[in-house]
Protein backbone atom coordinates (compact mmCIF):
# COMPACT_ATOMS: atom_id res chain seq x y z
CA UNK A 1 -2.84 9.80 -9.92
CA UNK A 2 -0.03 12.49 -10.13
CA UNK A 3 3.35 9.80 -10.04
CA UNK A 4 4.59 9.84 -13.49
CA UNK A 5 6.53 6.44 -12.54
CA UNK A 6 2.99 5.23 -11.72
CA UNK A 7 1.14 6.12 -14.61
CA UNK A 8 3.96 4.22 -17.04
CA UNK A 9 4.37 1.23 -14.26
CA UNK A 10 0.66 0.61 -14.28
CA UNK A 11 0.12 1.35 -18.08
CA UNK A 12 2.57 -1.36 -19.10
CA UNK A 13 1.25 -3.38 -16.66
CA UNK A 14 -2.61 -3.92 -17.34
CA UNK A 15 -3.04 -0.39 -17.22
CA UNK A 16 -4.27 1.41 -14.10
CA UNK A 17 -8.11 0.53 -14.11
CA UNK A 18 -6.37 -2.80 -12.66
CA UNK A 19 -4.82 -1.42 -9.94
CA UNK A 20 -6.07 -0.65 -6.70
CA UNK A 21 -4.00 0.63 -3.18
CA UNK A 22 -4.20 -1.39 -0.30
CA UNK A 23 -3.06 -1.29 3.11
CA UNK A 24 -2.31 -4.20 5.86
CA UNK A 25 -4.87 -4.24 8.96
CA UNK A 26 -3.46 -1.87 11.27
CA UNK A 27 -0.82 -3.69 14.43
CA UNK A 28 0.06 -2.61 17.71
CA UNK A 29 3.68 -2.02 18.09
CA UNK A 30 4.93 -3.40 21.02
CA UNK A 31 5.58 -1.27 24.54
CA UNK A 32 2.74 0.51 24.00
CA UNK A 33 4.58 2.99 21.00
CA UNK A 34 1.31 3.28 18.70
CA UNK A 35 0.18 1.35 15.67
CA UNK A 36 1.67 -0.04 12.23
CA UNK A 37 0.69 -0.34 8.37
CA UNK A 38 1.66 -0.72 5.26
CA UNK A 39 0.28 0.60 1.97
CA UNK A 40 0.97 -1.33 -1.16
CA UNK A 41 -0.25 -1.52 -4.64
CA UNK A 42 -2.09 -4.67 -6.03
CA UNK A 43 -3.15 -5.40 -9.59
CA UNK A 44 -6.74 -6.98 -9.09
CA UNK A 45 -6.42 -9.27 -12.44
CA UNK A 46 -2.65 -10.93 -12.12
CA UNK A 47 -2.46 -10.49 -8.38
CA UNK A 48 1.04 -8.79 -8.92
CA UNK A 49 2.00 -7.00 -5.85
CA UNK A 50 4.17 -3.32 -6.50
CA UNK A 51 5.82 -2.07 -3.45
CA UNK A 52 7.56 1.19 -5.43
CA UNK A 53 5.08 3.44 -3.61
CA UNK A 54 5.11 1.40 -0.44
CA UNK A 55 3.94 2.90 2.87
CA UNK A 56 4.48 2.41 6.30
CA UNK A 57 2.53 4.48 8.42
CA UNK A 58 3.19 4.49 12.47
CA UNK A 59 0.98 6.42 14.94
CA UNK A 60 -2.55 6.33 16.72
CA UNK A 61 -3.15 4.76 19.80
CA UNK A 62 -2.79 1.07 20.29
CA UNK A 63 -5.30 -1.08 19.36
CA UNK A 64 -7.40 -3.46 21.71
């Protein structure tokens, strides 16, 4: 991991061996205008959530 912010976030925080990235399950976006998800950070001990590097990704073709 590169992100300074990160590194001290996550070191004060459990440190980083208890953090893992996650993403939502991918959504349609309605009218046919691609997919949706979000990327997120989760800390796999406390269950804290950290949305500083949050994600959203849109693209790909809609989902059936």
């Amino acid at each position: 991991m590169e992100n300074a912010h990160l590194q001290g976030y996550f070191a004060a925080h459990g440190g980083a061996e208890q953090w893992g990235k996650y993403g939502t399950p991918r959504l349609n976006i309605p009218g046919g205008m691609g997919t949706f998800d979000i990327h997120f950070y989760r800390n796999e001990v406390s269950g804290e959530i950290y949305y500083y590097d949050q994600r959203s990704k849109l693209g790909g073709s809609e989902r059936g």
